[in-house]
N, C-alpha and C. Protein backbone atom coordinates (compact mmCIF):
# COMPACT_ATOMS: atom_id res chain seq x y z
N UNK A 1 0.82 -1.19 0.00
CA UNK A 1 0.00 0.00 0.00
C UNK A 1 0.87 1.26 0.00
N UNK A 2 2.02 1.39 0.68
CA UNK A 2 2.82 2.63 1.12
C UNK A 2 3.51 2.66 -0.25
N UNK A 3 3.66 1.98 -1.40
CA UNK A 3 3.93 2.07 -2.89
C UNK A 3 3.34 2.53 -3.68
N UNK A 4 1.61 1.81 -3.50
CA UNK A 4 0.86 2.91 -4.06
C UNK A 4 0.63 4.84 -3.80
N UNK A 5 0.65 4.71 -2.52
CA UNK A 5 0.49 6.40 -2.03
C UNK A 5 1.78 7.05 -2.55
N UNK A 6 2.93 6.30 -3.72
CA UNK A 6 3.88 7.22 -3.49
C UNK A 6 3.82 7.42 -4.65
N UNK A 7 2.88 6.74 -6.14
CA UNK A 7 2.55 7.36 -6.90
C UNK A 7 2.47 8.51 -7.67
N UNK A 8 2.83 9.04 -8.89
CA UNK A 8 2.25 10.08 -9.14
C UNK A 8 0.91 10.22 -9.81
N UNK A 9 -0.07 9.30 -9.79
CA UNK A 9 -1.21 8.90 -10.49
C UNK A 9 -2.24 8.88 -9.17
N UNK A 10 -1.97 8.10 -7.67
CA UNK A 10 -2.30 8.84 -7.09
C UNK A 10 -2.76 9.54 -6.32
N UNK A 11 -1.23 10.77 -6.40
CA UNK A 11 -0.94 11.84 -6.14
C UNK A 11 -2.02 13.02 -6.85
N UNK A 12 -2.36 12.60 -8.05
CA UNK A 12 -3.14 13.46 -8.72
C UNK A 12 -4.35 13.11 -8.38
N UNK A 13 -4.62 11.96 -8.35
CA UNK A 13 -6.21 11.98 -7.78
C UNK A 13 -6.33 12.65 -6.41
N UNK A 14 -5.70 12.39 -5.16
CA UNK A 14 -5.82 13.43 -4.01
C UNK A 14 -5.79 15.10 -5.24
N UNK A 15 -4.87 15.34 -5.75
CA UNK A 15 -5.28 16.65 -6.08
C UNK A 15 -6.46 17.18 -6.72
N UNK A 16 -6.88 16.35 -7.21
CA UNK A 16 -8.26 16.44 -8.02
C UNK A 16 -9.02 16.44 -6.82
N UNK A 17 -9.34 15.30 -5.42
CA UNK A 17 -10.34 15.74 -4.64
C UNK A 17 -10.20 17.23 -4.25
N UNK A 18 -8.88 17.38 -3.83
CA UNK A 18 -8.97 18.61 -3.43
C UNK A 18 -8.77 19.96 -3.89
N UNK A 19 -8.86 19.92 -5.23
CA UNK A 19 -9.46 21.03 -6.38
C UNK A 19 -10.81 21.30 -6.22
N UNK A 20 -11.58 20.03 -6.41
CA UNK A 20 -13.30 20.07 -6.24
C UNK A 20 -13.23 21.03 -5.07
N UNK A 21 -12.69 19.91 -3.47
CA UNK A 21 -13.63 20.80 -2.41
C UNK A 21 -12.50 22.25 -2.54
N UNK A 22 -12.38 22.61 -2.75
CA UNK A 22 -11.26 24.15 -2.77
C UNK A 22 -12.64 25.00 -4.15
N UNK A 23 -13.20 24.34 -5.14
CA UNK A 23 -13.97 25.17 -5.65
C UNK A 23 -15.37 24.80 -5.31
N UNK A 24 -15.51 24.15 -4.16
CA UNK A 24 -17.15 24.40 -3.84
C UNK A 24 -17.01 24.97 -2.27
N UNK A 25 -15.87 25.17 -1.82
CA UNK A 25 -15.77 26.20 -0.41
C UNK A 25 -15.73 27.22 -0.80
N UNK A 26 -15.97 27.74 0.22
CA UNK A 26 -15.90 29.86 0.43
C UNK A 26 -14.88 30.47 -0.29
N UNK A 27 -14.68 30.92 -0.97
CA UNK A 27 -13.38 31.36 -1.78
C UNK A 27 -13.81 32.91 -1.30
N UNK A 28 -14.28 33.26 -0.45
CA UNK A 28 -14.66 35.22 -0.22
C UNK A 28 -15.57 35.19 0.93
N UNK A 29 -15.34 36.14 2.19
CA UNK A 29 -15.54 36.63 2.92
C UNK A 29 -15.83 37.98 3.25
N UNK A 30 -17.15 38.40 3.27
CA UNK A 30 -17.47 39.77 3.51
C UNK A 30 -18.25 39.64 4.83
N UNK A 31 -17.50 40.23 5.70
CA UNK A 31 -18.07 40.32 7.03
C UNK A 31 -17.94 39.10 8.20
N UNK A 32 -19.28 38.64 8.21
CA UNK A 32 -19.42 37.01 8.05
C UNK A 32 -20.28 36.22 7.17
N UNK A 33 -20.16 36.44 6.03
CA UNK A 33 -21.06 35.73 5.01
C UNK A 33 -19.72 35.20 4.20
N UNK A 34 -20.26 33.89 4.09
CA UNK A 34 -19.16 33.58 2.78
C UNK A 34 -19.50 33.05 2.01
N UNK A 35 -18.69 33.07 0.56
CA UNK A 35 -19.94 32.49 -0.16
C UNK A 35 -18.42 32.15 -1.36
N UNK A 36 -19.15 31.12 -2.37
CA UNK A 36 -18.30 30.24 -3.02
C UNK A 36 -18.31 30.98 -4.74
N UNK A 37 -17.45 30.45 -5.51
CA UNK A 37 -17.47 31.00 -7.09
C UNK A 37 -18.13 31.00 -7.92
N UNK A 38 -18.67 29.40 -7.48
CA UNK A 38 -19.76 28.76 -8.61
C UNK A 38 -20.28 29.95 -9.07
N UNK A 39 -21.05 30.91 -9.24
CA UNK A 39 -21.95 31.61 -10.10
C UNK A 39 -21.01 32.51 -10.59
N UNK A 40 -19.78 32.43 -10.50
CA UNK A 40 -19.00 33.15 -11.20
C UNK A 40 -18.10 32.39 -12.76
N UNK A 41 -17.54 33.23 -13.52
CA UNK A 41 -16.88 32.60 -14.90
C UNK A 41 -15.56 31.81 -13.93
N UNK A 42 -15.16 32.20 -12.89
CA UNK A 42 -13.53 31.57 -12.42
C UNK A 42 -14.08 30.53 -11.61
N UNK A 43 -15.50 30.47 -10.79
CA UNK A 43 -15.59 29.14 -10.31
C UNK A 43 -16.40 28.32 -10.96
N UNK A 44 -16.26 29.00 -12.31
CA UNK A 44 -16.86 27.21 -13.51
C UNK A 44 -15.59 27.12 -14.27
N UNK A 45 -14.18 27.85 -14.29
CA UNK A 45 -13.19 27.82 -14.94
C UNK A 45 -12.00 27.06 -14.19
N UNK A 46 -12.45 27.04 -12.31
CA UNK A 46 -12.38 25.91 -10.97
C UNK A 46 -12.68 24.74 -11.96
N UNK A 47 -14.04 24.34 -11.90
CA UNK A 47 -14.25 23.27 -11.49
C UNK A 47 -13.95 22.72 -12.96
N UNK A 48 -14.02 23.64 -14.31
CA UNK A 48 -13.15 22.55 -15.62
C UNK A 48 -12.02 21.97 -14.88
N UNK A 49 -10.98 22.98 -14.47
CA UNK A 49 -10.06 22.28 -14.00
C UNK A 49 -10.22 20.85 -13.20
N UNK A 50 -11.15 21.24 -12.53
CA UNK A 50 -10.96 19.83 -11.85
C UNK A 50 -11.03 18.81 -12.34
N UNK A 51 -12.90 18.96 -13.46
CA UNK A 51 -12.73 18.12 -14.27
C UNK A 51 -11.21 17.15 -15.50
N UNK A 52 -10.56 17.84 -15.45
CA UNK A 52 -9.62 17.71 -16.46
C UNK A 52 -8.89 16.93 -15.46
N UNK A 53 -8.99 17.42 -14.29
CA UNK A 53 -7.63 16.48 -13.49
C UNK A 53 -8.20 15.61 -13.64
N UNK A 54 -9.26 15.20 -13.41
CA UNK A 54 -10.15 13.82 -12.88
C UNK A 54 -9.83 12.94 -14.37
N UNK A 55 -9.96 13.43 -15.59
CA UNK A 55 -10.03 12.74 -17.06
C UNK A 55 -8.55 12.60 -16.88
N UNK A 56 -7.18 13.53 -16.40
CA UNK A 56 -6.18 12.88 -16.14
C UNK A 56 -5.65 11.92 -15.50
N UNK A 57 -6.59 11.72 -14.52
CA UNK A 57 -6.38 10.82 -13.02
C UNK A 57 -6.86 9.13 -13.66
N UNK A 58 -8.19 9.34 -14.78
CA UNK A 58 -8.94 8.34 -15.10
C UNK A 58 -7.55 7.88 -16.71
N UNK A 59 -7.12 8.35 -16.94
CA UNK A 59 -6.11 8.24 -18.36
C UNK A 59 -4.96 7.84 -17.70
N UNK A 60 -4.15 8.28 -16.43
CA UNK A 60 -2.93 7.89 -15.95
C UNK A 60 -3.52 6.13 -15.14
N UNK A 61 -4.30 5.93 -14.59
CA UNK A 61 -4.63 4.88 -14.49
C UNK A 61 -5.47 3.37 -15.12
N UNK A 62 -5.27 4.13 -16.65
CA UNK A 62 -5.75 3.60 -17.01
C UNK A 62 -7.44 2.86 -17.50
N UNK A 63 -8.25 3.40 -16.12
CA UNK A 63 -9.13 3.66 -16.74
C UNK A 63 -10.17 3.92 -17.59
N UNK A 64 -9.24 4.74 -18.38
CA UNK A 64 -10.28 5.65 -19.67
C UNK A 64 -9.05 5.80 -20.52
N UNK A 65 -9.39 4.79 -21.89
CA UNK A 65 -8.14 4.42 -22.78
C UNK A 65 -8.62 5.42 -24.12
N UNK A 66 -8.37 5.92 -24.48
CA UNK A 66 -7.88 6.83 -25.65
C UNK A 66 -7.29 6.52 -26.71
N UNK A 67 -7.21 6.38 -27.81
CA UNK A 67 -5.44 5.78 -29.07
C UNK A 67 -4.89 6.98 -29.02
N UNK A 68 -5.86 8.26 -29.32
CA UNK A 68 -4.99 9.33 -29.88
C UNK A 68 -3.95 9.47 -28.32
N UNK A 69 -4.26 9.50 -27.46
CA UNK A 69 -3.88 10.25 -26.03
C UNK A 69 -2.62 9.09 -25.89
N UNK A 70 -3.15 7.94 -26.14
CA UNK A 70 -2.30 6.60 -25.87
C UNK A 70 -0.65 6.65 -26.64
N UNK A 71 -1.37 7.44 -28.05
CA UNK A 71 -0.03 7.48 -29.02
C UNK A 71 0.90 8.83 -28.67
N UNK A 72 0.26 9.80 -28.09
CA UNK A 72 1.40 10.86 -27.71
C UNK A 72 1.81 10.84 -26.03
N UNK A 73 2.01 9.91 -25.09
CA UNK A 73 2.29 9.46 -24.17
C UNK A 73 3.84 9.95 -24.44
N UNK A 74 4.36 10.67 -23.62
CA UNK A 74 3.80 10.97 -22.01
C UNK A 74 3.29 12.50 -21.54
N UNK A 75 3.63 13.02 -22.75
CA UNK A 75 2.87 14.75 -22.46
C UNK A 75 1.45 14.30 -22.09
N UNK A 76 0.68 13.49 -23.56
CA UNK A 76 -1.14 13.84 -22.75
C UNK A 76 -1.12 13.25 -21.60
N UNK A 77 -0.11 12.28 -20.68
CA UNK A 77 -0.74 12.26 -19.46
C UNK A 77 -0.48 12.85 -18.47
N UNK A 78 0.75 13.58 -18.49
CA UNK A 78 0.98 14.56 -17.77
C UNK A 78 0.11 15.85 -18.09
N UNK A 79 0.11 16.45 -19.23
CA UNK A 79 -0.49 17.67 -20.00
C UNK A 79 -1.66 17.70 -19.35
N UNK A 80 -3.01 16.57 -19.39
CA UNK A 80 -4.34 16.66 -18.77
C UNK A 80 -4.40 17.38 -17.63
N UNK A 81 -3.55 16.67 -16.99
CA UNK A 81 -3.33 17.17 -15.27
C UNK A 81 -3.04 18.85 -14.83
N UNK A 82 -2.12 18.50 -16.00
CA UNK A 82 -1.07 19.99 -15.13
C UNK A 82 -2.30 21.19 -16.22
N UNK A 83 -2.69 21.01 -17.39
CA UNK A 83 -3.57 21.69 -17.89
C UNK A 83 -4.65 22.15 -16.87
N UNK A 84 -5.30 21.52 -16.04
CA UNK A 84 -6.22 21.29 -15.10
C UNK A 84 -5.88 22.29 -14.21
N UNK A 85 -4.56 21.75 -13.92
CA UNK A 85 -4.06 22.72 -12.85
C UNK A 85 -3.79 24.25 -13.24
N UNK A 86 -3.38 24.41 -14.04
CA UNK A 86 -3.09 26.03 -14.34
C UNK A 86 -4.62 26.47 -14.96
N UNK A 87 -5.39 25.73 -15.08
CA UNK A 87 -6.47 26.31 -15.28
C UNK A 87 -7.41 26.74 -13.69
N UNK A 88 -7.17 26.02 -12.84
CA UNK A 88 -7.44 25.94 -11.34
C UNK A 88 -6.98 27.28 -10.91
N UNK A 89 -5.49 27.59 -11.06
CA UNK A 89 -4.86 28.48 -10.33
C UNK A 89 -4.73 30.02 -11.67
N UNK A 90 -5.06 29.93 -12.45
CA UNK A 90 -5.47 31.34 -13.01
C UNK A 90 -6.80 31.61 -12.99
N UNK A 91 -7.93 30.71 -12.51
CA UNK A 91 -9.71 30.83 -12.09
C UNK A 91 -9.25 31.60 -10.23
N UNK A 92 -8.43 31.19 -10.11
CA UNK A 92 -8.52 31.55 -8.25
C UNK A 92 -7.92 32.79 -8.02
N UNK A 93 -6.80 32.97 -8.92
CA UNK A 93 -6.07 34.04 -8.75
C UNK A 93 -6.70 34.93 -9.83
N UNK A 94 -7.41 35.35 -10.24
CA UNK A 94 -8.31 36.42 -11.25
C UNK A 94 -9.16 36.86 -10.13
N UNK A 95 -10.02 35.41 -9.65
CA UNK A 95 -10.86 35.93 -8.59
C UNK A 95 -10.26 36.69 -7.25
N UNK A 96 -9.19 36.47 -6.90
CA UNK A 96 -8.46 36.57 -5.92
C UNK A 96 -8.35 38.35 -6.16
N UNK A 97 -7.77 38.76 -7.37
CA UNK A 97 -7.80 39.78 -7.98
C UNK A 97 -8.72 40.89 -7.75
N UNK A 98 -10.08 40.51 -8.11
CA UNK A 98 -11.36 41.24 -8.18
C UNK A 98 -12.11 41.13 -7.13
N UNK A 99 -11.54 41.08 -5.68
CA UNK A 99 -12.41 40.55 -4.99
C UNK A 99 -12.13 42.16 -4.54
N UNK A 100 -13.07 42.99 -3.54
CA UNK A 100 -13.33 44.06 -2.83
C UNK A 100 -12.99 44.34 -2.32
N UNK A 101 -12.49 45.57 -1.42
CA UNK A 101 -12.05 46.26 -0.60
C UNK A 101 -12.50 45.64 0.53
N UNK A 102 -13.77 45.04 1.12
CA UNK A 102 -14.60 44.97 2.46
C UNK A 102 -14.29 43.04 2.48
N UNK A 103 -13.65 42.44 1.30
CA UNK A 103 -13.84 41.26 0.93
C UNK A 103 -12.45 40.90 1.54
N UNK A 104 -12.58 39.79 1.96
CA UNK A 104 -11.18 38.83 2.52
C UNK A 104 -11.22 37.07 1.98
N UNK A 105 -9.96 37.07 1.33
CA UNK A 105 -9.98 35.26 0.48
C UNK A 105 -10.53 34.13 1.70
N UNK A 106 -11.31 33.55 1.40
CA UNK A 106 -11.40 32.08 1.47
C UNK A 106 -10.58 31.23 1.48
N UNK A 107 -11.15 30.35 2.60
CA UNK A 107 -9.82 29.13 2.53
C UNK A 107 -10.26 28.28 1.69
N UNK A 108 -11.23 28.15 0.38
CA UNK A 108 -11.34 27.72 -0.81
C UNK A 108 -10.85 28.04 -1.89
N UNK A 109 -10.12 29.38 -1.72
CA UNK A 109 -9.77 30.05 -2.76
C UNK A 109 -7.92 29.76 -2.70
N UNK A 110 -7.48 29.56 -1.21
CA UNK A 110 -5.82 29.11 -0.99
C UNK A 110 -6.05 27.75 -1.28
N UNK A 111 -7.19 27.31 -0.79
CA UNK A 111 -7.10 25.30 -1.31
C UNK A 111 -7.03 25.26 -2.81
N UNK A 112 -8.02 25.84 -3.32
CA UNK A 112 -7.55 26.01 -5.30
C UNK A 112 -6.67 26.08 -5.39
N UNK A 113 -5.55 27.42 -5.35
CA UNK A 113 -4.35 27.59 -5.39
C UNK A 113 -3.20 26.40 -5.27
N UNK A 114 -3.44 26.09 -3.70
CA UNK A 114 -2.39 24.87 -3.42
C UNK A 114 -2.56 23.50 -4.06
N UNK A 115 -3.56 23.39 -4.18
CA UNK A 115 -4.24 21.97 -4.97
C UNK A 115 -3.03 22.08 -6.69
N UNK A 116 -3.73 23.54 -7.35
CA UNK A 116 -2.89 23.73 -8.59
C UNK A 116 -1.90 23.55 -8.45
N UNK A 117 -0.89 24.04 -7.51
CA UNK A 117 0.33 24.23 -7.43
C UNK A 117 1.32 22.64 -7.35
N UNK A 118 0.72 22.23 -6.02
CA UNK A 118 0.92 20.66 -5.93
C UNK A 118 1.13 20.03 -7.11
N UNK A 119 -0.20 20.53 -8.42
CA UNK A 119 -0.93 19.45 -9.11
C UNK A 119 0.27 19.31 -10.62
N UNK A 120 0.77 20.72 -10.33
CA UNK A 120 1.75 21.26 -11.33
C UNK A 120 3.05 20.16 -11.42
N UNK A 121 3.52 20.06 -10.03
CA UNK A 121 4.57 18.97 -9.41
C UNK A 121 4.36 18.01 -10.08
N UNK A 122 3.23 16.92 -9.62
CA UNK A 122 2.60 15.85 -9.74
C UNK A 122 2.66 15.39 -11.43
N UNK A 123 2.67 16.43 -12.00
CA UNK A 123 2.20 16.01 -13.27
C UNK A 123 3.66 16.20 -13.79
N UNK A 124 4.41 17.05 -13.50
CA UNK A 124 5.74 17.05 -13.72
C UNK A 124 6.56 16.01 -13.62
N UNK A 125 6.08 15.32 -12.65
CA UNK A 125 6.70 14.17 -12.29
C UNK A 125 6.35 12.81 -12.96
N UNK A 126 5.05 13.19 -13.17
CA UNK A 126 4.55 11.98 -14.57
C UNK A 126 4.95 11.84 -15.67
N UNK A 127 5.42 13.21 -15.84
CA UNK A 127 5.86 13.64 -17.22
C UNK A 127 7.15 12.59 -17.82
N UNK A 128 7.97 13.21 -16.50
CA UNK A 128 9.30 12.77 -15.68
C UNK A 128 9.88 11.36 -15.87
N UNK A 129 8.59 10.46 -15.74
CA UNK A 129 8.70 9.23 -15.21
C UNK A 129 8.55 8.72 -16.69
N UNK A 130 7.27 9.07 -17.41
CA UNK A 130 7.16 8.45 -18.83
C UNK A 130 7.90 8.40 -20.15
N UNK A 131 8.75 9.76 -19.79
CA UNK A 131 9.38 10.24 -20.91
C UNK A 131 10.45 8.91 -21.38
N UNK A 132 11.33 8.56 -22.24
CA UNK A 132 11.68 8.07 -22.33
C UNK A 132 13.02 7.67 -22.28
N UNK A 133 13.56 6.85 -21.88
CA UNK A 133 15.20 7.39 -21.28
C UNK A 133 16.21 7.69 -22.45
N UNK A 134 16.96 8.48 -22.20
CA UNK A 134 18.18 8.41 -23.42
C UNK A 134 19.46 7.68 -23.58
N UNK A 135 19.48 7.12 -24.80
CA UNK A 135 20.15 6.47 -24.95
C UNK A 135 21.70 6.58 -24.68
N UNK A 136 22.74 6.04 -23.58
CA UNK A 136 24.21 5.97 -23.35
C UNK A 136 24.61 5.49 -24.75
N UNK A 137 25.52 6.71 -25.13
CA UNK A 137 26.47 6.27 -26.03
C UNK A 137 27.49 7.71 -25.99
């Protein structure tokens, strides 16, 4: 088991849960009301991301088989992920941006962030792992 958790496949699925709950928590605080993105363009531009990790998470494990995705291995299986992710962390940080004078971030809006950031690693490391070795000579 302690082989599997050291994964980078997953590593990305924890990041994918915790993309979701990071874009369905409070990402903004006014006063004491808090309230989440969803009805905004960055927390449906959240949760693509997430989606995408999740179609990465379901493609690095095999899962959900592809030819085209299968034949450019190892970018699309890293690419899904980390795509996901920088889509995560430019939806949080726009919002992060435009939020108000009277307004204070959410700890949904640092969980997006860190989730991306992590997710960036993770997929780097998939990348990492698939690529193919070069040849000694």
């Amino acid at each position: 088991m302690m082989e599997e958790a050291a994964k980078p496949e997953f590593l990305l699925g924890i990041v994918c849960v915790l993309m979701f709950i990071g874009t369905f928590a409070p990402w903004e605080t006014i006063d004491v009301q808090t309230k989440n993105a969803l009805g905004h363009w960055q927390g449906a531009a959240a949760f693509t991301g997430g989606m995408l990790l999740l179609l990465g998470t379901l493609v690095n494990y095999e899962f959900l088989r592809i030819k085209l995705l299968d034949a450019r291995k190892p970018l699309a299986n890293a690419g899904i992920g980390g795509l996901g992710c920088l889509l995560g962390i430019f939806a949080a940080v726009a919002y992060w941006l435009g939020l108000g004078t009277r307004a204070s971030p959410g700890w949904g809006l640092y969980l997006t962030i860190l989730a991306g950031l992590f997710g960036l690693y993770v997929a780097y490391q998939l990348y990492r792992r698939e690529q193919p070795a070069l040849p000694k000579g």
